[in-house]
PDB file of N, CA and C in Angstrom:
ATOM      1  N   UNK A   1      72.079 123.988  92.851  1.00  0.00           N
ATOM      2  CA  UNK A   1      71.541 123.493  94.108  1.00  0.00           C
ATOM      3  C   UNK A   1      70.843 124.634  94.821  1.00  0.00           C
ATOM      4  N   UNK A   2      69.694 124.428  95.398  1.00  0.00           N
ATOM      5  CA  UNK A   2      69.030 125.214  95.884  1.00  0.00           C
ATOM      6  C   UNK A   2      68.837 124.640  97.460  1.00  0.00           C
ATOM      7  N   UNK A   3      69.000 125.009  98.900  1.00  0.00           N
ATOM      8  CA  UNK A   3      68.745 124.264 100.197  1.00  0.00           C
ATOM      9  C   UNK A   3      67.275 125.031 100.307  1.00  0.00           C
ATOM     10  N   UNK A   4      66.634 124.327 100.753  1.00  0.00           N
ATOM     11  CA  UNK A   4      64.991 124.711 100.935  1.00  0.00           C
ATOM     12  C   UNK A   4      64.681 125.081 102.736  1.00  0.00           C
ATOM     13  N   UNK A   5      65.443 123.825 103.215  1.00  0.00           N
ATOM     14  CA  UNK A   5      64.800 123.965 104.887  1.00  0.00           C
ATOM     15  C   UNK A   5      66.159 123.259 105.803  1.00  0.00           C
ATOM     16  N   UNK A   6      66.462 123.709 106.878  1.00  0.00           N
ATOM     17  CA  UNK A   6      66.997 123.095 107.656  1.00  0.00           C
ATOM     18  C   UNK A   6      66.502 121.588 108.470  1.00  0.00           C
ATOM     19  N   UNK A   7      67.167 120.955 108.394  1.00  0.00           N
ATOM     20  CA  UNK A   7      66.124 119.497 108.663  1.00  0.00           C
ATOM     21  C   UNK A   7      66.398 119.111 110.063  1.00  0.00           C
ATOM     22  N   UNK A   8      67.864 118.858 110.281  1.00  0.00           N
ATOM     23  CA  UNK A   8      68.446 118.530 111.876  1.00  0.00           C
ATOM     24  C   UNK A   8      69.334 119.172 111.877  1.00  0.00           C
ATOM     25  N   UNK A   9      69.410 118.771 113.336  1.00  0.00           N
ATOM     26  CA  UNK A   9      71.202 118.880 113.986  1.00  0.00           C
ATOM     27  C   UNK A   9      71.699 117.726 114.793  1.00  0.00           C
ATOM     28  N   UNK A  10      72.646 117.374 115.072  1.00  0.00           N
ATOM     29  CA  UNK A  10      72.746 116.063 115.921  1.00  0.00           C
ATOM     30  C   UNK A  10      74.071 116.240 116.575  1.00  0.00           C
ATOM     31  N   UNK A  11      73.851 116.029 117.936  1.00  0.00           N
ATOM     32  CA  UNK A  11      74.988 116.116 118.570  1.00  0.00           C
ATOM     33  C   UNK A  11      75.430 114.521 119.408  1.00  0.00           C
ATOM     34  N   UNK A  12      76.975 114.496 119.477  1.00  0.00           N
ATOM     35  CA  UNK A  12      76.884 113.327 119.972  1.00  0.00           C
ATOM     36  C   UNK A  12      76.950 113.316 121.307  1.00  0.00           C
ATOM     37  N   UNK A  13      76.103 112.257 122.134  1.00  0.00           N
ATOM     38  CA  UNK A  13      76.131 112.549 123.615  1.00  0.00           C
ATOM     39  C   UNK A  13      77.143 111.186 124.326  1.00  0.00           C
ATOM     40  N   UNK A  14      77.721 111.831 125.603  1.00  0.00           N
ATOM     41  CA  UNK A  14      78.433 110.189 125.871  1.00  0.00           C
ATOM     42  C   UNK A  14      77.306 109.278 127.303  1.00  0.00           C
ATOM     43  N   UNK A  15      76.237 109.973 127.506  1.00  0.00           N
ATOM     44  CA  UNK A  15      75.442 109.116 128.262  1.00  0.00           C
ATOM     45  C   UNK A  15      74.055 109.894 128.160  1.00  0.00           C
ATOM     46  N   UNK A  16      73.754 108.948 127.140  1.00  0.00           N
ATOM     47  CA  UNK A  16      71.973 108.832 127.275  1.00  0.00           C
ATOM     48  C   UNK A  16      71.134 109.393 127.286  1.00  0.00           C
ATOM     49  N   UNK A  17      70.708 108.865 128.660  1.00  0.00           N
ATOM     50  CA  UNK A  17      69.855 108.737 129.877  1.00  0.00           C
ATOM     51  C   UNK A  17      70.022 110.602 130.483  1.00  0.00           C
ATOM     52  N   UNK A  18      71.156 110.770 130.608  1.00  0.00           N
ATOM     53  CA  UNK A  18      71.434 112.003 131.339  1.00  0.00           C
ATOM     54  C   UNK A  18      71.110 112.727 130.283  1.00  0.00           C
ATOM     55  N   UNK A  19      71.655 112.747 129.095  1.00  0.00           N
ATOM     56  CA  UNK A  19      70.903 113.467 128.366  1.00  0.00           C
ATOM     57  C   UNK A  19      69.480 113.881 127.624  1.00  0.00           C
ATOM     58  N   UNK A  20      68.598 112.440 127.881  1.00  0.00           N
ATOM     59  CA  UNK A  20      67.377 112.528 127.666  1.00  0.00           C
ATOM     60  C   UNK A  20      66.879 113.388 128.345  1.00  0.00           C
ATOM     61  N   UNK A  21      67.325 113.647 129.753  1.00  0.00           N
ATOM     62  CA  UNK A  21      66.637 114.214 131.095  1.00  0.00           C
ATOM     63  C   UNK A  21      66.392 115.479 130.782  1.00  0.00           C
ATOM     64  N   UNK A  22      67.999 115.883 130.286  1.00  0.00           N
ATOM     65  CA  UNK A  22      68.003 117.351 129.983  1.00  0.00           C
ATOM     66  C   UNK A  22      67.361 118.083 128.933  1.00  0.00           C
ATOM     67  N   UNK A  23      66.966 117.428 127.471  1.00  0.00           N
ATOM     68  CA  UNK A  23      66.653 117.657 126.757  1.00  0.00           C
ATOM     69  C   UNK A  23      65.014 117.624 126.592  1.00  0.00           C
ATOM     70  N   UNK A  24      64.533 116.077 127.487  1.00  0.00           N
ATOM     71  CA  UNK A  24      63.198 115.709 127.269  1.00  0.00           C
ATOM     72  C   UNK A  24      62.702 116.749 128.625  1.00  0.00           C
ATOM     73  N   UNK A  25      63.520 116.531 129.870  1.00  0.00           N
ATOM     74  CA  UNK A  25      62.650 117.026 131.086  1.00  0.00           C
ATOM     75  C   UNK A  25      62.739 117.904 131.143  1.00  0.00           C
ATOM     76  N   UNK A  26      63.850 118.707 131.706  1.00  0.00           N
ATOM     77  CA  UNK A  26      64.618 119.979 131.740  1.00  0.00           C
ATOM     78  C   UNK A  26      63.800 120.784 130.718  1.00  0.00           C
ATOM     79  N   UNK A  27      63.920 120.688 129.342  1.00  0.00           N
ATOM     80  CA  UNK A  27      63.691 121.347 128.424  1.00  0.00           C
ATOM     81  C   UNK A  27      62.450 121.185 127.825  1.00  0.00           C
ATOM     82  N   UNK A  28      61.804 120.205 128.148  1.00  0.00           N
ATOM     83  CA  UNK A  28      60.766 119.801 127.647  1.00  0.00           C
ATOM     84  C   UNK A  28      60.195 119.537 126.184  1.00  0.00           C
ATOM     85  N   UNK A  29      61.287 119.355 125.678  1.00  0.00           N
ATOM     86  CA  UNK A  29      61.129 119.077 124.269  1.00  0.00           C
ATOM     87  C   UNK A  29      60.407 117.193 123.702  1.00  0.00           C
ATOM     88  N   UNK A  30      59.745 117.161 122.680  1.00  0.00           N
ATOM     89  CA  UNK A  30      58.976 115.964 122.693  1.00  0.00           C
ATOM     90  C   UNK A  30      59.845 114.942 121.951  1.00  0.00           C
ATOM     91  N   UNK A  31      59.608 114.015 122.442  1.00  0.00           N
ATOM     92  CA  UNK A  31      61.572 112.508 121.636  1.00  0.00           C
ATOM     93  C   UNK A  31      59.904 111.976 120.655  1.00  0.00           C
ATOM     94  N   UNK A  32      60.735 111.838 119.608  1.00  0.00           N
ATOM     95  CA  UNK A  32      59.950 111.269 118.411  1.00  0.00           C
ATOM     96  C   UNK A  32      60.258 110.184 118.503  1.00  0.00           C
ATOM     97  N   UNK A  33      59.480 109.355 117.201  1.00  0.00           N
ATOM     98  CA  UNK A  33      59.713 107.754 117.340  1.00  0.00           C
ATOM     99  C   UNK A  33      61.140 107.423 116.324  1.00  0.00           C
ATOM    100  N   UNK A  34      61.751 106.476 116.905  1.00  0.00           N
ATOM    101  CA  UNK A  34      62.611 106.103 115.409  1.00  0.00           C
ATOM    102  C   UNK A  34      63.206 105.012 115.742  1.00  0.00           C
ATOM    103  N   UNK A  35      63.672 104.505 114.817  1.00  0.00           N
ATOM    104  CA  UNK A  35      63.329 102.960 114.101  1.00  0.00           C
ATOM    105  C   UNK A  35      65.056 102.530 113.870  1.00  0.00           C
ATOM    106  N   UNK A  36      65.743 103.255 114.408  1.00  0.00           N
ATOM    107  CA  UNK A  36      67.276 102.806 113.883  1.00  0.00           C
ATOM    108  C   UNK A  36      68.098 101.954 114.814  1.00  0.00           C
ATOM    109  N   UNK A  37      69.188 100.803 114.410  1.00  0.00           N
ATOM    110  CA  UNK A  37      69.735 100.263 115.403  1.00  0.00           C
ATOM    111  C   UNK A  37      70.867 100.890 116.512  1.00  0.00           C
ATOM    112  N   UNK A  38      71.317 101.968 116.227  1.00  0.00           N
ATOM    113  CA  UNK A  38      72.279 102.020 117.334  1.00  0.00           C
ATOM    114  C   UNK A  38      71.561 102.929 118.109  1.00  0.00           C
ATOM    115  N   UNK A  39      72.134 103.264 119.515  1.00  0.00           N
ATOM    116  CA  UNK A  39      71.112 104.341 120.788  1.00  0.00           C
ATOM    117  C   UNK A  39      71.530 105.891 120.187  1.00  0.00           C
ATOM    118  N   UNK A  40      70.122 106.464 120.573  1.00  0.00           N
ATOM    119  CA  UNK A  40      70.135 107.455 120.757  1.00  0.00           C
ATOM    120  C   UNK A  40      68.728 108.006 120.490  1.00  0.00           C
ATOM    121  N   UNK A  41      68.250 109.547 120.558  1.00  0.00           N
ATOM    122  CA  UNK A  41      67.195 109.971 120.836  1.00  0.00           C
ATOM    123  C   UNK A  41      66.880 111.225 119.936  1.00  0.00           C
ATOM    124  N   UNK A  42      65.739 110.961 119.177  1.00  0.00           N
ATOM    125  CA  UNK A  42      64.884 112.149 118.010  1.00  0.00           C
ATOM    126  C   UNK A  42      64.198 113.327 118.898  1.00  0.00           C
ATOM    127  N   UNK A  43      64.199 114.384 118.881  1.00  0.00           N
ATOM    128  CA  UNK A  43      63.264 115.735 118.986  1.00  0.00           C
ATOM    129  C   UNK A  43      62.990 116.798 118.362  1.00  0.00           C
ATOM    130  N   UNK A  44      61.453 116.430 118.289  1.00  0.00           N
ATOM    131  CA  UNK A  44      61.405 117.560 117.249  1.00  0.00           C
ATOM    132  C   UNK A  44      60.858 118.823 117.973  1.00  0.00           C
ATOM    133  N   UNK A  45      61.544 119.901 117.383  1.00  0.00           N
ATOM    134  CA  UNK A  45      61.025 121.649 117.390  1.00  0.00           C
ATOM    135  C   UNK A  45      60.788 122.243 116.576  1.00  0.00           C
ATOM    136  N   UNK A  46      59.435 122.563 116.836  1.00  0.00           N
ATOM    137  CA  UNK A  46      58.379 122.816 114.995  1.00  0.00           C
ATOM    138  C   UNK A  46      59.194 122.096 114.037  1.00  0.00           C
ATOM    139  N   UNK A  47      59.442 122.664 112.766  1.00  0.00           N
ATOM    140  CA  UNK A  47      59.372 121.515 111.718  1.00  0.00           C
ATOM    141  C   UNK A  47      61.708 121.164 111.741  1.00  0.00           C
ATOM    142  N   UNK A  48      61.757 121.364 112.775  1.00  0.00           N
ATOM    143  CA  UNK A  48      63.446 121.419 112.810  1.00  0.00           C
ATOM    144  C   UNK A  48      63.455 120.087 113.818  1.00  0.00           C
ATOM    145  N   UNK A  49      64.488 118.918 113.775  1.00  0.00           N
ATOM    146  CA  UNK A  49      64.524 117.931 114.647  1.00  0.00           C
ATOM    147  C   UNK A  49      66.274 117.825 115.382  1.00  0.00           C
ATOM    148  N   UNK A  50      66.143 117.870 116.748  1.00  0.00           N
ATOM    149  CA  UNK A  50      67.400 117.801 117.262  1.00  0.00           C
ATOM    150  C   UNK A  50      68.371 116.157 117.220  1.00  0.00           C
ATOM    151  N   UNK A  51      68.620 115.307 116.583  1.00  0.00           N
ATOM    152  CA  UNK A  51      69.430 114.159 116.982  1.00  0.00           C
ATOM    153  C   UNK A  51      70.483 114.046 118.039  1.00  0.00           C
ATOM    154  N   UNK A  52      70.424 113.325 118.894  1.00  0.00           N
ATOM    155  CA  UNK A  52      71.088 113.044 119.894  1.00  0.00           C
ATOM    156  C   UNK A  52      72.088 111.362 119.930  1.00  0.00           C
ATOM    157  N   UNK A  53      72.870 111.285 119.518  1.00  0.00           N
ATOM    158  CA  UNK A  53      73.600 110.128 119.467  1.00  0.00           C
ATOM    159  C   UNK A  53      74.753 109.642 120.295  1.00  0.00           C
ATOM    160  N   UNK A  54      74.195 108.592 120.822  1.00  0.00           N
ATOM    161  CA  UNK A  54      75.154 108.026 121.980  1.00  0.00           C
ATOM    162  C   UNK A  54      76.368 107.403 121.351  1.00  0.00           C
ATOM    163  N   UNK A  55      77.239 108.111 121.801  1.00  0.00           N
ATOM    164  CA  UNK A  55      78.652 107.657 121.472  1.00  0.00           C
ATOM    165  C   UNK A  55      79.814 107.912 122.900  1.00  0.00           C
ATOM    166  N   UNK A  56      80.888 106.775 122.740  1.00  0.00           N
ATOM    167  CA  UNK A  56      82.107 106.468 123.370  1.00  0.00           C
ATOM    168  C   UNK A  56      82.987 108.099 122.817  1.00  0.00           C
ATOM    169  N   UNK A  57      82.818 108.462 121.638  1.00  0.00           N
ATOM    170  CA  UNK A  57      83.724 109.094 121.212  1.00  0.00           C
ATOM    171  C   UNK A  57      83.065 110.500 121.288  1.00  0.00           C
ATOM    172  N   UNK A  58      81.926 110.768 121.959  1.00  0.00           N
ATOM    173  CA  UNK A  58      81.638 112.080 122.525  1.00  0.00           C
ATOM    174  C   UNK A  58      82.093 112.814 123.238  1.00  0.00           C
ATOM    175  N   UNK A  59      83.244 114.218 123.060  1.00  0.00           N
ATOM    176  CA  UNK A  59      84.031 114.459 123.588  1.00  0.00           C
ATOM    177  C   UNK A  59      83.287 116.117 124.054  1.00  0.00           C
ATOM    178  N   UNK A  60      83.517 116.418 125.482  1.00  0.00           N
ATOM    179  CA  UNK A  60      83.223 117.686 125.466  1.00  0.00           C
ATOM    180  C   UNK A  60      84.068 119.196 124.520  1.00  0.00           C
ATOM    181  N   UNK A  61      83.229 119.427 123.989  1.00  0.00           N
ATOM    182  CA  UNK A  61      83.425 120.810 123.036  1.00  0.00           C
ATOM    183  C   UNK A  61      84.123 121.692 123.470  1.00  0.00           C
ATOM    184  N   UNK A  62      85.628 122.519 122.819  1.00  0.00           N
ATOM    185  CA  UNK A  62      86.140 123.609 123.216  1.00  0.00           C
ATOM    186  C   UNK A  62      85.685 124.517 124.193  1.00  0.00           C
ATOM    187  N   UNK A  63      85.179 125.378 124.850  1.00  0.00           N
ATOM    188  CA  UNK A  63      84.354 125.932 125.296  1.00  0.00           C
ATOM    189  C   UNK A  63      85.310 127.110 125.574  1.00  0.00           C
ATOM    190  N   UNK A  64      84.274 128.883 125.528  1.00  0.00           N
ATOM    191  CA  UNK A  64      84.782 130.030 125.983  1.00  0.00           C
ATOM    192  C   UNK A  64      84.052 130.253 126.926  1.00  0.00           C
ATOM    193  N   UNK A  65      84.468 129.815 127.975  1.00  0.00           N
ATOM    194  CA  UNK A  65      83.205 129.716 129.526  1.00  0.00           C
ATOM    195  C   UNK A  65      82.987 131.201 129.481  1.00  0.00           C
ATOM    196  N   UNK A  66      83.730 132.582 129.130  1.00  0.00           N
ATOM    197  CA  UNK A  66      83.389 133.547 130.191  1.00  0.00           C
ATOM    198  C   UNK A  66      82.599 134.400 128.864  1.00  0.00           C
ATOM    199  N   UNK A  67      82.100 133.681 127.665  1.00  0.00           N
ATOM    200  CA  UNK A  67      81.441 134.547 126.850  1.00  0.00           C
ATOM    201  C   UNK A  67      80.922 133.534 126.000  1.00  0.00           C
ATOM    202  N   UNK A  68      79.703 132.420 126.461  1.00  0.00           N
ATOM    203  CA  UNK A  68      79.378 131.160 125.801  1.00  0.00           C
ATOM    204  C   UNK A  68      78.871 131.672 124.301  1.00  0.00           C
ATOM    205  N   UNK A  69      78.375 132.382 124.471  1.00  0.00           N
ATOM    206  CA  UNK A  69      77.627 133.181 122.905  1.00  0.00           C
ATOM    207  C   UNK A  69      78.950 132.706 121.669  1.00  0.00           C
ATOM    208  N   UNK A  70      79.896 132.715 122.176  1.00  0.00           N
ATOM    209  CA  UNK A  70      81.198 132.699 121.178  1.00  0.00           C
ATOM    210  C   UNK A  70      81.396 131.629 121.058  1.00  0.00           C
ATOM    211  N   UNK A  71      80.584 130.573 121.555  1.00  0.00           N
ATOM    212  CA  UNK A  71      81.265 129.206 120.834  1.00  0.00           C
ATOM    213  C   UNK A  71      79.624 128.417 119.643  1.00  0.00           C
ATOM    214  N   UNK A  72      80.306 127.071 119.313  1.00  0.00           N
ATOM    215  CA  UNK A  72      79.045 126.775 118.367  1.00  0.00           C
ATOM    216  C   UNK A  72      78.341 126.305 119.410  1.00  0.00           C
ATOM    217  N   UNK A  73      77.438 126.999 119.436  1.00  0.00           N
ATOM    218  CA  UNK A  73      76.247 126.560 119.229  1.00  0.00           C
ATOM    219  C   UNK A  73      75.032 125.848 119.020  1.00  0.00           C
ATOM    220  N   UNK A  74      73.644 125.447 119.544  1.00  0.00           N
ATOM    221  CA  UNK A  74      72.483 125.669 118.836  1.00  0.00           C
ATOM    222  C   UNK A  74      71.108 127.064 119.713  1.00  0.00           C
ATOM    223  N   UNK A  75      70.480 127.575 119.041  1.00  0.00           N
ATOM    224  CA  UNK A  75      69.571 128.366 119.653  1.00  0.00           C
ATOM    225  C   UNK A  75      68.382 127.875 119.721  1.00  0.00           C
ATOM    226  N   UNK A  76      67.506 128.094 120.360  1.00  0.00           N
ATOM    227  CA  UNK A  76      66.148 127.884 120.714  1.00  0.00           C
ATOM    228  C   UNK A  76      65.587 129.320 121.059  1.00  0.00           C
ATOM    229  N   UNK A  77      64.305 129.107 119.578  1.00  0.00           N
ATOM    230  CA  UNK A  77      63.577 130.615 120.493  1.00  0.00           C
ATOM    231  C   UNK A  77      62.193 130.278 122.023  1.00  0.00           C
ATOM    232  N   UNK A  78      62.559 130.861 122.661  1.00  0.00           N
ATOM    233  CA  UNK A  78      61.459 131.046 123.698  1.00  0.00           C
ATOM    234  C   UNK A  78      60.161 132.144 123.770  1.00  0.00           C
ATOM    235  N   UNK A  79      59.498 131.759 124.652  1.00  0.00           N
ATOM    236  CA  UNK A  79      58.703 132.399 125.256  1.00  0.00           C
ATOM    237  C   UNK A  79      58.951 132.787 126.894  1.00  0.00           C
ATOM    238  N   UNK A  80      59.338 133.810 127.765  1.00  0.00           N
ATOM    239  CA  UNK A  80      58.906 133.680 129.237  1.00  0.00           C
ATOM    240  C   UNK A  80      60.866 133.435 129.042  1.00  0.00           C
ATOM    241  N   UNK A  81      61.838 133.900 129.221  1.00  0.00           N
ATOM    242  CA  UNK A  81      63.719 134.084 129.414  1.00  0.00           C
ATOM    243  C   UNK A  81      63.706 133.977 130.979  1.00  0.00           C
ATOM    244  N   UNK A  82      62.836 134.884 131.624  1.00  0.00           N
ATOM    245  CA  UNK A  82      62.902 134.909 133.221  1.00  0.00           C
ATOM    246  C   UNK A  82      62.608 133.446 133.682  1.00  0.00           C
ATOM    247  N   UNK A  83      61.621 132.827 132.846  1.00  0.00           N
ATOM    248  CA  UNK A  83      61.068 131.458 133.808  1.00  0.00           C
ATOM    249  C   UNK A  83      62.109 130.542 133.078  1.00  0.00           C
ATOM    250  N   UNK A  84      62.440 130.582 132.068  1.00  0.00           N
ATOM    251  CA  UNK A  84      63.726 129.587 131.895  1.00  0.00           C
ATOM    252  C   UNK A  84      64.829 129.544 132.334  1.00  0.00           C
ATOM    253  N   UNK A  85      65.140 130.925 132.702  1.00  0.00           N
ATOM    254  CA  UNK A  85      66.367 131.092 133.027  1.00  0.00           C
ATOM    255  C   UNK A  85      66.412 130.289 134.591  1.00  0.00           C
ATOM    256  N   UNK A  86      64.919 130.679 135.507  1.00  0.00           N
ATOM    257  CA  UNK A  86      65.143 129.998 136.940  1.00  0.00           C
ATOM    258  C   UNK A  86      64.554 128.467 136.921  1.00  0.00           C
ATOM    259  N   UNK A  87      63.699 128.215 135.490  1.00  0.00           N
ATOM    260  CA  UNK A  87      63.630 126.447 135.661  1.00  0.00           C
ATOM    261  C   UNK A  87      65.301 125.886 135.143  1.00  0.00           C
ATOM    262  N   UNK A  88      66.080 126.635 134.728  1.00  0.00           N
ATOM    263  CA  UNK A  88      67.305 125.752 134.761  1.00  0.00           C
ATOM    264  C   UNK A  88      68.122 126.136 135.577  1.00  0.00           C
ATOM    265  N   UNK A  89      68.197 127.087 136.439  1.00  0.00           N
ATOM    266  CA  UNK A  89      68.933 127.852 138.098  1.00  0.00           C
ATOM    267  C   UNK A  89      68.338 126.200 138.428  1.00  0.00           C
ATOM    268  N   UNK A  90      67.550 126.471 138.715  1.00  0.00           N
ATOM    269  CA  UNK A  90      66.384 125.393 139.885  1.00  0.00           C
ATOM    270  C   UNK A  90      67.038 123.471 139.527  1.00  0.00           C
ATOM    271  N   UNK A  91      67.313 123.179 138.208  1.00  0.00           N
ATOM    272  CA  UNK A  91      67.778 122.112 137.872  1.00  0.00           C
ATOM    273  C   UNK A  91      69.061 121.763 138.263  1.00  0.00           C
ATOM    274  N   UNK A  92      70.034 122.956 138.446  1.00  0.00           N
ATOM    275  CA  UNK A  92      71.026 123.146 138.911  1.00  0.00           C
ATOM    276  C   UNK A  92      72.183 123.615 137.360  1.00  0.00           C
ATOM    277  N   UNK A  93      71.681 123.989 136.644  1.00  0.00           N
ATOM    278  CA  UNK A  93      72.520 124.105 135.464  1.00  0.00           C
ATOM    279  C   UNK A  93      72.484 126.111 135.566  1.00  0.00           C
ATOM    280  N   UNK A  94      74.151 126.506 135.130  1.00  0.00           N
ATOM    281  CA  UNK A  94      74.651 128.102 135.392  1.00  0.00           C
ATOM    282  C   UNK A  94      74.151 128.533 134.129  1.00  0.00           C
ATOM    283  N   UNK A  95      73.651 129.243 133.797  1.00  0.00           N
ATOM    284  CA  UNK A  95      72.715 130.070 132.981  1.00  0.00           C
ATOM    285  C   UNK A  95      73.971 131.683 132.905  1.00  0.00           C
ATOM    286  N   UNK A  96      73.821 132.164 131.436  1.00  0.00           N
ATOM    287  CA  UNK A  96      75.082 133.087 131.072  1.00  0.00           C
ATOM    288  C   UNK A  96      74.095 133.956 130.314  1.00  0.00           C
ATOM    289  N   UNK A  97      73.951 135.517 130.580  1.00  0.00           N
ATOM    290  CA  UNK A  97      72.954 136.015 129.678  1.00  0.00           C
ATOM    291  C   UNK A  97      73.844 136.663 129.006  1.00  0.00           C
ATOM    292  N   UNK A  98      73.101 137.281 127.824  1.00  0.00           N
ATOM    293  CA  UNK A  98      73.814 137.272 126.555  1.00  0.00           C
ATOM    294  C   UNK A  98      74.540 138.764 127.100  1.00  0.00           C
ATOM    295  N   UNK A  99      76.027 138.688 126.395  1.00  0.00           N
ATOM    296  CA  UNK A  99      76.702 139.624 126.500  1.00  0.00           C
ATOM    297  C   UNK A  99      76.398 141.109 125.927  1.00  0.00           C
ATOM    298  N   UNK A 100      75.379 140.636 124.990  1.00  0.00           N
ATOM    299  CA  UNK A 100      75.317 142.114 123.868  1.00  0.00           C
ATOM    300  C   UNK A 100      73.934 142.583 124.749  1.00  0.00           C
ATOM    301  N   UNK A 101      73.241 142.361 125.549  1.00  0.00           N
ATOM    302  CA  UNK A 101      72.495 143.300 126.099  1.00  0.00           C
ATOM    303  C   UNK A 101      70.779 142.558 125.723  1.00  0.00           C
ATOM    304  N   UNK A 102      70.774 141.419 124.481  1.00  0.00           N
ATOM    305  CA  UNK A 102      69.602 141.377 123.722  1.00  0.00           C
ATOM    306  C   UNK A 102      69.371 140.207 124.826  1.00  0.00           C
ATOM    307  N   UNK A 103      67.887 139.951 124.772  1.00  0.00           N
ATOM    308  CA  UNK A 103      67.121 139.157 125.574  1.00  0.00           C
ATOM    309  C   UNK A 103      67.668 137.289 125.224  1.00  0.00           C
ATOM    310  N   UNK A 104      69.057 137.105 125.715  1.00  0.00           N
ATOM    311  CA  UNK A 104      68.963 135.536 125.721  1.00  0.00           C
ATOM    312  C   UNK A 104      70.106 135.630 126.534  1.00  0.00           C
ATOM    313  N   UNK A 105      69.826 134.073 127.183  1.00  0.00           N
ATOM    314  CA  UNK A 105      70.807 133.434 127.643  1.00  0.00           C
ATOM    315  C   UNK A 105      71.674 132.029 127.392  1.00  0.00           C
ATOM    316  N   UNK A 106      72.820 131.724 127.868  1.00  0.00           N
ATOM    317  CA  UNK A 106      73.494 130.373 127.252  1.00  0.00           C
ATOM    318  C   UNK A 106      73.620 129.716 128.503  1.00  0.00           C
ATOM    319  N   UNK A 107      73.652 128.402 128.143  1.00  0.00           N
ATOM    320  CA  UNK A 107      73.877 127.471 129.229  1.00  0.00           C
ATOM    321  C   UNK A 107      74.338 126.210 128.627  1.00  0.00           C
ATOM    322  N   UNK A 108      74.147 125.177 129.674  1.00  0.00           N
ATOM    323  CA  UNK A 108      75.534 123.894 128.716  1.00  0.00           C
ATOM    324  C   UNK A 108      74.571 122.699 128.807  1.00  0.00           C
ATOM    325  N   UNK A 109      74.834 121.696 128.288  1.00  0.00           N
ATOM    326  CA  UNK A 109      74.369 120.710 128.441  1.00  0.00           C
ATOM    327  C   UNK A 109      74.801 119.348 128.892  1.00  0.00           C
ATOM    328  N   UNK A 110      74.907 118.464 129.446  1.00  0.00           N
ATOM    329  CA  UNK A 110      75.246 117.829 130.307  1.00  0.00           C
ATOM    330  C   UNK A 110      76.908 117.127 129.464  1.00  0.00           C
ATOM    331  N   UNK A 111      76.472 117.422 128.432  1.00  0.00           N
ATOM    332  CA  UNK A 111      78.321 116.970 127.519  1.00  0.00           C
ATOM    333  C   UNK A 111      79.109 118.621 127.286  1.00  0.00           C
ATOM    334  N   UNK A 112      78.205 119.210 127.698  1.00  0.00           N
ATOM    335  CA  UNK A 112      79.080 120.608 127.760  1.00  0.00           C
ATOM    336  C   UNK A 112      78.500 121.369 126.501  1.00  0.00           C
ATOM    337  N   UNK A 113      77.849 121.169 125.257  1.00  0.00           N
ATOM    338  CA  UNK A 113      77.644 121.789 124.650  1.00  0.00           C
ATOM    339  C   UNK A 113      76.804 122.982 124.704  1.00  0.00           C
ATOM    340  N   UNK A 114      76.944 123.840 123.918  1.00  0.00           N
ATOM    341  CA  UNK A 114      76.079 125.180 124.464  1.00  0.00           C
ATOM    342  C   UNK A 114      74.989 125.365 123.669  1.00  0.00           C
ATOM    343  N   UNK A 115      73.661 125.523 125.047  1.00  0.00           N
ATOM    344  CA  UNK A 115      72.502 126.456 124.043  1.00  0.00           C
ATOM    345  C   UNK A 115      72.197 127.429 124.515  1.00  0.00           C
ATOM    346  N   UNK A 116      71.233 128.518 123.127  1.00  0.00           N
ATOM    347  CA  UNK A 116      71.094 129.464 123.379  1.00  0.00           C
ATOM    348  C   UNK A 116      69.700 129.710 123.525  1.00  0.00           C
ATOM    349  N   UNK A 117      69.023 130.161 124.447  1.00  0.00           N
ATOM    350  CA  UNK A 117      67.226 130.298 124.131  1.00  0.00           C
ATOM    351  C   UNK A 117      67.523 131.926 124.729  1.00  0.00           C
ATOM    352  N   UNK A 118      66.138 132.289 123.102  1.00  0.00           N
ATOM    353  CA  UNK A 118      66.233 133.790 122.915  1.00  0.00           C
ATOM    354  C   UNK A 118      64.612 133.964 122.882  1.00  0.00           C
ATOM    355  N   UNK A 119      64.012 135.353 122.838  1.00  0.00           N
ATOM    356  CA  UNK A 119      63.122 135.581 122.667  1.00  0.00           C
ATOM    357  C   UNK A 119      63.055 136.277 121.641  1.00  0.00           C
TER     358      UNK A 119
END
């Protein structure tokens, strides 16, 4: 077996809507089309796609609040750390810069999971 490319990731969300906001507005990432029966929401980042699936049984994630870098994860690379860091101050979401000194910060997402955008 040989793995060639990373394809998705999919996390499960327990509302939506709140999470579209964060992902589509907040973050500005683009929701693709898709064709499946139960809810939830496609985005793609360059050739990598995030899945978002609405579920009852979406439970918020362990979390190490005082060193987010240490839990799983997903990363996003950026452009501009200063203007992200205050378009998500400004949204109202706490922004954690990276402990080791290197240019990123972590923050949560409305089910608690953590991302990381780096430069």
């Amino acid at each position: 077996m040989q793995i060639t490319q990373f394809l998705h990731a999919a996390l499960l969300v327990s509302d939506l809507d709140r999470a579209k906001h964060f992902y589509g507005t907040v973050l500005g990432l683009a929701e693709m089309q898709r064709n499946l029966q139960y809810p939830g929401a496609w985005y793609r980042v360059g050739a990598f796609q995030l899945h978002l699936i609405a579920s009852s049984a979406a439970a918020a994630p362990v979390v190490n609040s005082e060193r987010l870098g240490r839990n799983q994860h997903l990363a996003f690379a950026i452009t501009g750390l200063e203007e992200v860091k205050m378009q998500l101050q400004a949204q109202g979401y706490s922004v954690q810069m990276s402990a080791s000194g290197r240019p990123a910060l972590f923050t949560q997402d409305p089910d608690g999971n953590v991302i990381e955008f780096g430069s």
